[in-house]
PDB file of N, CA and C in Angstrom:
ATOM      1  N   UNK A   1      34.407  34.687  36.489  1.00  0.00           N
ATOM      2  CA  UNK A   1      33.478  35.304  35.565  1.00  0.00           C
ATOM      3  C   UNK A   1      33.954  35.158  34.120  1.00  0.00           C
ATOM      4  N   UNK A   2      35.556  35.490  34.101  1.00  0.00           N
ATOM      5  CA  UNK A   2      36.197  34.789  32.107  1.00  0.00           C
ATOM      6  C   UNK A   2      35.313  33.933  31.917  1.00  0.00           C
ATOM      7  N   UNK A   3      35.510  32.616  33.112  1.00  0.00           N
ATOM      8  CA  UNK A   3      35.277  31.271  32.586  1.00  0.00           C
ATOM      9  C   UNK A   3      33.936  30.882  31.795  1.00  0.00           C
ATOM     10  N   UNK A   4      33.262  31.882  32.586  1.00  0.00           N
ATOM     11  CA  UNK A   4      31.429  31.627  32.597  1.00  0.00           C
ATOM     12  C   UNK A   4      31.399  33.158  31.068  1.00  0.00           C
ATOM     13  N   UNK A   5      31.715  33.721  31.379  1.00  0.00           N
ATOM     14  CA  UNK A   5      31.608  34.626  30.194  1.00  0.00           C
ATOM     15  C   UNK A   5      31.960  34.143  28.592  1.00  0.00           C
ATOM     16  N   UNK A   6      33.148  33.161  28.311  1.00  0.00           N
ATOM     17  CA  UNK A   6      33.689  32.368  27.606  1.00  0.00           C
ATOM     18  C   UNK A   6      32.938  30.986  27.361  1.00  0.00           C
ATOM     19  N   UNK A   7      31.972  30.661  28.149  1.00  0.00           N
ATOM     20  CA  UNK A   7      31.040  29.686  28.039  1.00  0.00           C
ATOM     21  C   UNK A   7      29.929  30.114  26.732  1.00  0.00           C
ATOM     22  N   UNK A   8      29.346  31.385  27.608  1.00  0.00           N
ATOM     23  CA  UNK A   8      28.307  32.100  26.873  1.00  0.00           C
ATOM     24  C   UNK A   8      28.807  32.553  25.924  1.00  0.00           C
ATOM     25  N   UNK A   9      29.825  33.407  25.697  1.00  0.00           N
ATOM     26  CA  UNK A   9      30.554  33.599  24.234  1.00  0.00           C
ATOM     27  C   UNK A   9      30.852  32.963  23.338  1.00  0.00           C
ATOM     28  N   UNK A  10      29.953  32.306  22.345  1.00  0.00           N
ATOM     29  CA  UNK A  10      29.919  31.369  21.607  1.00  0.00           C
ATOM     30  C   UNK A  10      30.923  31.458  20.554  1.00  0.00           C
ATOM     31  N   UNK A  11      30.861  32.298  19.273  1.00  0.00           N
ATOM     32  CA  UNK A  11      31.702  33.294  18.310  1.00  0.00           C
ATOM     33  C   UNK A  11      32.883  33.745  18.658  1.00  0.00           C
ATOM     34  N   UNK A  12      33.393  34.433  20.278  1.00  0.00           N
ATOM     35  CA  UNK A  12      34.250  34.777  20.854  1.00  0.00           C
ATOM     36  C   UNK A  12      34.729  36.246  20.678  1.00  0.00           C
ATOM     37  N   UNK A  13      33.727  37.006  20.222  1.00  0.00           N
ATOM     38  CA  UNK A  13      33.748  38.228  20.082  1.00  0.00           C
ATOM     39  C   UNK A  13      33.563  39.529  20.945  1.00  0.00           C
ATOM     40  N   UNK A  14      33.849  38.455  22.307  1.00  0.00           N
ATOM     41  CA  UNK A  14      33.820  39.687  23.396  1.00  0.00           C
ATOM     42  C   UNK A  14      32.144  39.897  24.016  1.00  0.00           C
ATOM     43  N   UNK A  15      31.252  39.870  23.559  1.00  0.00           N
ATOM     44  CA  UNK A  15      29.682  40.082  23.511  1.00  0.00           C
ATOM     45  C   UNK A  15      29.157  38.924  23.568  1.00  0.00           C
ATOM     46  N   UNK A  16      28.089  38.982  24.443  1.00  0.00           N
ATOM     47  CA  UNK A  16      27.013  37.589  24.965  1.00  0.00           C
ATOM     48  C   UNK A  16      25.950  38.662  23.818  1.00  0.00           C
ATOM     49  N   UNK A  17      25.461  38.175  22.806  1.00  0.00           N
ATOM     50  CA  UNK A  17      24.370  38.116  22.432  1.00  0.00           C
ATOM     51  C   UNK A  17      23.200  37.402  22.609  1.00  0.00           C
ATOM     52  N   UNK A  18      21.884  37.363  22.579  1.00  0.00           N
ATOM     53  CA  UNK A  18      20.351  36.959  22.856  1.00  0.00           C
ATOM     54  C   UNK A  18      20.577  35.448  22.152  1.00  0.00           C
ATOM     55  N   UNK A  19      21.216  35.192  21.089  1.00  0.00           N
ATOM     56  CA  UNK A  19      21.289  33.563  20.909  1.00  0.00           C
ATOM     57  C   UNK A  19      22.393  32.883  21.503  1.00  0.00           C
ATOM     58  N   UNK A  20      23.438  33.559  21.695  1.00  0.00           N
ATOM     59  CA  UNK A  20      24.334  32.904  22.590  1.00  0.00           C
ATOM     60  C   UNK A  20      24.298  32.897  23.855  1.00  0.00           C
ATOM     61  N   UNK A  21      23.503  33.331  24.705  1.00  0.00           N
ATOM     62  CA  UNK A  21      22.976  33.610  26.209  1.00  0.00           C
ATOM     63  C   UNK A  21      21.772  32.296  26.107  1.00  0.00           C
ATOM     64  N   UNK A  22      20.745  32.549  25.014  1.00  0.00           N
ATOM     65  CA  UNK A  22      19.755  31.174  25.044  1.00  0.00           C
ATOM     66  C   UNK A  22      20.209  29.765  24.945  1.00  0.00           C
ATOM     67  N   UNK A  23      21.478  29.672  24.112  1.00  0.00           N
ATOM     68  CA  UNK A  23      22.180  28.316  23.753  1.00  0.00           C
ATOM     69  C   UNK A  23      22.852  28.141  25.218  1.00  0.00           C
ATOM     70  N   UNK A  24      23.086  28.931  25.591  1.00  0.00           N
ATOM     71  CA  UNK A  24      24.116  28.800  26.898  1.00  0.00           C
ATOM     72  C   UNK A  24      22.792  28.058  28.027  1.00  0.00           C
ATOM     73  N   UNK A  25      21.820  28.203  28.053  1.00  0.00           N
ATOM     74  CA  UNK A  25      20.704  28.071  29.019  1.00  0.00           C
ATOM     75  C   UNK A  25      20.377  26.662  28.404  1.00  0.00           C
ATOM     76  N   UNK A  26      20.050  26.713  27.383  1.00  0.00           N
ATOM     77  CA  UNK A  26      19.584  25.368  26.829  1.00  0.00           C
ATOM     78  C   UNK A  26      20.596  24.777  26.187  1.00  0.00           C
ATOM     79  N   UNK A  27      21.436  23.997  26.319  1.00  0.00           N
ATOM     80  CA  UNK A  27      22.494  23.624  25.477  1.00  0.00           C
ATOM     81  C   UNK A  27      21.914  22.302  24.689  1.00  0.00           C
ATOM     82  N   UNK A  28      20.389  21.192  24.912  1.00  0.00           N
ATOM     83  CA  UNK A  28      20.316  20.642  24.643  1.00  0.00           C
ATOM     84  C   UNK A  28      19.415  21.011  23.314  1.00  0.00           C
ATOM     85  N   UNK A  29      19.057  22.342  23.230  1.00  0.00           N
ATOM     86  CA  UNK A  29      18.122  22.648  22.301  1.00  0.00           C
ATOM     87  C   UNK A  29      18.816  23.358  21.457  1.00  0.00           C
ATOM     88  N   UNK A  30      18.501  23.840  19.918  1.00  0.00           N
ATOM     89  CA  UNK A  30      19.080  24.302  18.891  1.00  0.00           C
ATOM     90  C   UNK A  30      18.820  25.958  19.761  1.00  0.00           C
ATOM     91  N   UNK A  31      19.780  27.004  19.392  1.00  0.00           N
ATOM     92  CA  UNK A  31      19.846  27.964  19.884  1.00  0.00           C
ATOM     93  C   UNK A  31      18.348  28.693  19.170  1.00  0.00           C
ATOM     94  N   UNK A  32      17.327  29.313  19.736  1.00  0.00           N
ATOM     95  CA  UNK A  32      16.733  30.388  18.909  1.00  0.00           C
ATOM     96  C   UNK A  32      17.597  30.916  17.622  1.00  0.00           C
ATOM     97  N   UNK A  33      16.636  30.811  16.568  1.00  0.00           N
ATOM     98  CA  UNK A  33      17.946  31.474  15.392  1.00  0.00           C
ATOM     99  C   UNK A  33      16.327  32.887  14.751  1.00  0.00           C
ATOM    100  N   UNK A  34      16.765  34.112  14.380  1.00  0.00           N
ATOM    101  CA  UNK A  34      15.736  34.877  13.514  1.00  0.00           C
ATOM    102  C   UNK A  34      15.262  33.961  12.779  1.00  0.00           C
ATOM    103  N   UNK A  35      14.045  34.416  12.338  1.00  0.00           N
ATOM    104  CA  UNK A  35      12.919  33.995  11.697  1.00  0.00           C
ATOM    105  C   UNK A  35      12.654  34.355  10.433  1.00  0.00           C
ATOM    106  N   UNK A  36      12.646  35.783  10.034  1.00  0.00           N
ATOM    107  CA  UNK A  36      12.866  36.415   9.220  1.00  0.00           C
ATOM    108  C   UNK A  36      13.848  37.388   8.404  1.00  0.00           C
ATOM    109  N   UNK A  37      13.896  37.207   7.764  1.00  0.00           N
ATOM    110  CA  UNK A  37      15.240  38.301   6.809  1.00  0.00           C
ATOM    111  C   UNK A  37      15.019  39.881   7.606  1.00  0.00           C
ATOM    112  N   UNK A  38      14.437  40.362   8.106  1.00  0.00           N
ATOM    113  CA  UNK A  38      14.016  41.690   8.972  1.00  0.00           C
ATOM    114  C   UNK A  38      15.247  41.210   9.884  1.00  0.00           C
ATOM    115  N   UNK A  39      14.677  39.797  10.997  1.00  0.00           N
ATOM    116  CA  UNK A  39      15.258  39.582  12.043  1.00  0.00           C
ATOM    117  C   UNK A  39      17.064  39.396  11.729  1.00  0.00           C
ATOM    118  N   UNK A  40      17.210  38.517  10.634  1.00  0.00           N
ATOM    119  CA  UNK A  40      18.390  38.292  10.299  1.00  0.00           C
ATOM    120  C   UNK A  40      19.548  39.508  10.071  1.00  0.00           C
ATOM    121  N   UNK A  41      18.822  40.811   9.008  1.00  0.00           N
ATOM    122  CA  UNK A  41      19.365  41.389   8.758  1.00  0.00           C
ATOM    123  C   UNK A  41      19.962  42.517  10.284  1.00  0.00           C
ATOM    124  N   UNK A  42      18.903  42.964  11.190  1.00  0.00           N
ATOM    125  CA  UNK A  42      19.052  43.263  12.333  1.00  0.00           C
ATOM    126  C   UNK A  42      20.089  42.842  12.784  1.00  0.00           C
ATOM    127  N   UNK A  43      20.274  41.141  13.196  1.00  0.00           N
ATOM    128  CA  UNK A  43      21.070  40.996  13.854  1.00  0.00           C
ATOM    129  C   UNK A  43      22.289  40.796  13.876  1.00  0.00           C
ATOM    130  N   UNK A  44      22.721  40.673  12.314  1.00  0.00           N
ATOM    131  CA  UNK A  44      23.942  40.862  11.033  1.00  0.00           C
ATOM    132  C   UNK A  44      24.718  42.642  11.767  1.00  0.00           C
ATOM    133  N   UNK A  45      24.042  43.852  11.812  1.00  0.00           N
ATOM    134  CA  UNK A  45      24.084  44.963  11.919  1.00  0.00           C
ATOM    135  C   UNK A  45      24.390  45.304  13.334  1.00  0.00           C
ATOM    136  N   UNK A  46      23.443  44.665  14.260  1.00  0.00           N
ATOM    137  CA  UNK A  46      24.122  45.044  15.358  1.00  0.00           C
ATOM    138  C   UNK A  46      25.534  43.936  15.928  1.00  0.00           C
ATOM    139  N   UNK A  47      25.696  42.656  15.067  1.00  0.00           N
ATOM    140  CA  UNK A  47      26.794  41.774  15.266  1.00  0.00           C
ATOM    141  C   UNK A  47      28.041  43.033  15.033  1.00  0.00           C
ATOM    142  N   UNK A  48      28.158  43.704  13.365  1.00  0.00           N
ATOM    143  CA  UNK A  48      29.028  44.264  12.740  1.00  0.00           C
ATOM    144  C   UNK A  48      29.405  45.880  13.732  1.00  0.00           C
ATOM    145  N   UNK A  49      28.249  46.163  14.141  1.00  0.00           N
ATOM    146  CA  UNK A  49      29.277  47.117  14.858  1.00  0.00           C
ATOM    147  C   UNK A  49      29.558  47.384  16.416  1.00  0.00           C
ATOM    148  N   UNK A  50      29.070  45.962  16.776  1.00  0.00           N
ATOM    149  CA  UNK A  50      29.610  46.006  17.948  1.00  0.00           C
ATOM    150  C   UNK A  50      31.221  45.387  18.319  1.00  0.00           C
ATOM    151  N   UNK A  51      31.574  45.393  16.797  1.00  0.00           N
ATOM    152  CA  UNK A  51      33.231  44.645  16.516  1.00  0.00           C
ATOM    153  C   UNK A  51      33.359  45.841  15.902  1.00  0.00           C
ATOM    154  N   UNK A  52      33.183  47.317  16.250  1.00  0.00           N
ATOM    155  CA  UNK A  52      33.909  48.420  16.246  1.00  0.00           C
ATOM    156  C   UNK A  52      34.679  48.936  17.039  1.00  0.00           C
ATOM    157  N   UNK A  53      36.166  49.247  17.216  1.00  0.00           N
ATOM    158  CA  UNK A  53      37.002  49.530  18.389  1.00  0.00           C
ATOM    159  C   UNK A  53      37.462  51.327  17.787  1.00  0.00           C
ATOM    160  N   UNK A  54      36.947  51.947  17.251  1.00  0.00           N
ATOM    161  CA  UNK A  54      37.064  52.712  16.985  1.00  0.00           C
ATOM    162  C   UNK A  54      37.019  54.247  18.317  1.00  0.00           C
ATOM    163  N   UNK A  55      37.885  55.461  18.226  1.00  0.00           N
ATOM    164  CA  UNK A  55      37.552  55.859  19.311  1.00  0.00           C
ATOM    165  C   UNK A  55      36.332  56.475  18.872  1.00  0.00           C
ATOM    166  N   UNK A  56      35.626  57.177  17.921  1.00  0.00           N
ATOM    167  CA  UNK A  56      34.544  57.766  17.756  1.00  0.00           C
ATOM    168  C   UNK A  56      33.625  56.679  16.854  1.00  0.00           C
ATOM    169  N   UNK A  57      32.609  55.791  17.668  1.00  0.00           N
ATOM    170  CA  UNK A  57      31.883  54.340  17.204  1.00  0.00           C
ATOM    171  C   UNK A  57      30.619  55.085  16.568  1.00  0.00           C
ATOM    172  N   UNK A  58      30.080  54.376  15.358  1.00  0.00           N
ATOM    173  CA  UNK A  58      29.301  54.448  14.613  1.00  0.00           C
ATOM    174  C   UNK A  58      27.643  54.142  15.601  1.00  0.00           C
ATOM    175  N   UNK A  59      26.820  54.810  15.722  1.00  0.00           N
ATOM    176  CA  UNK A  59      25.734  54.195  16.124  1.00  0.00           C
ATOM    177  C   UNK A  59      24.730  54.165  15.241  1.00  0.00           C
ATOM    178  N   UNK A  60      24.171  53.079  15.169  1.00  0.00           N
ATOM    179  CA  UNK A  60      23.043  52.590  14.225  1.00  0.00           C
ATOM    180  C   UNK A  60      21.924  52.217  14.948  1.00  0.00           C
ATOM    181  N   UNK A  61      20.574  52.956  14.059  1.00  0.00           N
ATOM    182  CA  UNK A  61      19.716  53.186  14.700  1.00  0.00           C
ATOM    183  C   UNK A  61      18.573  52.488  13.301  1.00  0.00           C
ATOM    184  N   UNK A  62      17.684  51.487  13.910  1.00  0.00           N
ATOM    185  CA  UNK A  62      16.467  51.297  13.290  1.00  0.00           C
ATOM    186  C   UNK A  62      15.779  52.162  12.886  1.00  0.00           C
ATOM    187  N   UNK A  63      15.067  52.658  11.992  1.00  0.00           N
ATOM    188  CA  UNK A  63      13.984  53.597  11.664  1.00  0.00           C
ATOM    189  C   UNK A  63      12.640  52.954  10.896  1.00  0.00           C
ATOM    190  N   UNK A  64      12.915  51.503  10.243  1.00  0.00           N
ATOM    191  CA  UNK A  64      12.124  50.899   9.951  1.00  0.00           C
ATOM    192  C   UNK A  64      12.068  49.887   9.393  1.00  0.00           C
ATOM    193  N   UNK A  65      11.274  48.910   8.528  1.00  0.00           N
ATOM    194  CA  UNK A  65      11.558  47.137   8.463  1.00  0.00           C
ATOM    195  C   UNK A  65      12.800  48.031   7.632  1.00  0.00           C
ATOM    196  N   UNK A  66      14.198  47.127   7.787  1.00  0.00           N
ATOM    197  CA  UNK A  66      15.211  46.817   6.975  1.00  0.00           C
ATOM    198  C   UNK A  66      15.819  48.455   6.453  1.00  0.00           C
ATOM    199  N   UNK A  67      15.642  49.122   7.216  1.00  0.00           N
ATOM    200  CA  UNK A  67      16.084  50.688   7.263  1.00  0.00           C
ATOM    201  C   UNK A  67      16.811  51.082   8.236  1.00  0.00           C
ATOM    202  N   UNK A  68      17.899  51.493   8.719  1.00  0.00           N
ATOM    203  CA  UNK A  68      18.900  52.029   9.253  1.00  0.00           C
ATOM    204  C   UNK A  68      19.702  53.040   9.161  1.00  0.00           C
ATOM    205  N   UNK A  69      19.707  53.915   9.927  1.00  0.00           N
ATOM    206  CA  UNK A  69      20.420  55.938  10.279  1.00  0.00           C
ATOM    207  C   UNK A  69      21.687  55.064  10.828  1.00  0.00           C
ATOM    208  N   UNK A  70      22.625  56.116  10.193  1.00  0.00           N
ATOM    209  CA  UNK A  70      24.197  55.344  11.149  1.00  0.00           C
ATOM    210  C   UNK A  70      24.723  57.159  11.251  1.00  0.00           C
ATOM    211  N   UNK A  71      25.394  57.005  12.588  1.00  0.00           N
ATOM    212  CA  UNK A  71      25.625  58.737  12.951  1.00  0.00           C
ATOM    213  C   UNK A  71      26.756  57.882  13.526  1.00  0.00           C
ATOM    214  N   UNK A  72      28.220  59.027  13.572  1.00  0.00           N
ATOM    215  CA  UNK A  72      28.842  59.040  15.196  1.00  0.00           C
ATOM    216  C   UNK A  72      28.193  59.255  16.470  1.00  0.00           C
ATOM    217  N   UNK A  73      28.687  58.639  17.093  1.00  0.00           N
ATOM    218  CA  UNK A  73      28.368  59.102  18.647  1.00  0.00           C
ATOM    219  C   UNK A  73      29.316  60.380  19.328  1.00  0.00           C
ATOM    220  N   UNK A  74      28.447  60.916  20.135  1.00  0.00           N
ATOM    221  CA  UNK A  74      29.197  62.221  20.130  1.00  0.00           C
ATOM    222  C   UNK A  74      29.360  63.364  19.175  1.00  0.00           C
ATOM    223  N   UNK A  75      29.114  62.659  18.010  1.00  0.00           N
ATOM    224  CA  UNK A  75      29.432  64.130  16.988  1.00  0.00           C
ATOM    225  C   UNK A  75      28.290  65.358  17.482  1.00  0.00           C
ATOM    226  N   UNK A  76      29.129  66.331  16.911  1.00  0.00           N
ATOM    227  CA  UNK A  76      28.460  67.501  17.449  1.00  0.00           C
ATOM    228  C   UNK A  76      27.030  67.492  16.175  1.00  0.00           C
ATOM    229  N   UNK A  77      26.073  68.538  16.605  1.00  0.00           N
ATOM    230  CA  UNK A  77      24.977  68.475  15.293  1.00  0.00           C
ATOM    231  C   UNK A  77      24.962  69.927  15.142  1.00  0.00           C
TER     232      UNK A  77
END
């Protein structure tokens, strides 16, 4: 499963993301890339904190085009 996981892990950041899972399927085709600065910026955001090793991780939450809530997880309210 490394081997095949390390295939799909393009970047090598631990995480199969939606373009590195499609490139992995199609290797003869250019990977799906966003379309729009919406899509881009999205996927910039969830790249950045899923390379959080922190024990209390930041979660970020969409609220609208190019708008984002960032809370701890777990924190009390």
């Amino acid at each position: 499963m490394s081997a095949v996981a390390d295939i799909f892990d393009r970047d090598g950041d631990g995480y199969i993301d939606y373009y590195e899972f499609v490139a992995a399927l199609h290797p003869n085709k250019d990977a799906y890339k966003p379309l729009t600065d919406a899509d881009k910026i999205e996927d910039e955001v969830t790249r950045q904190v899923a390379k959080c090793k922190c024990a209390k991780r930041f979660q970020v939450e969409q609220i609208g085009d190019n708008k984002y809530r960032v809370s701890l997880q777990n924190a009390s309210r």
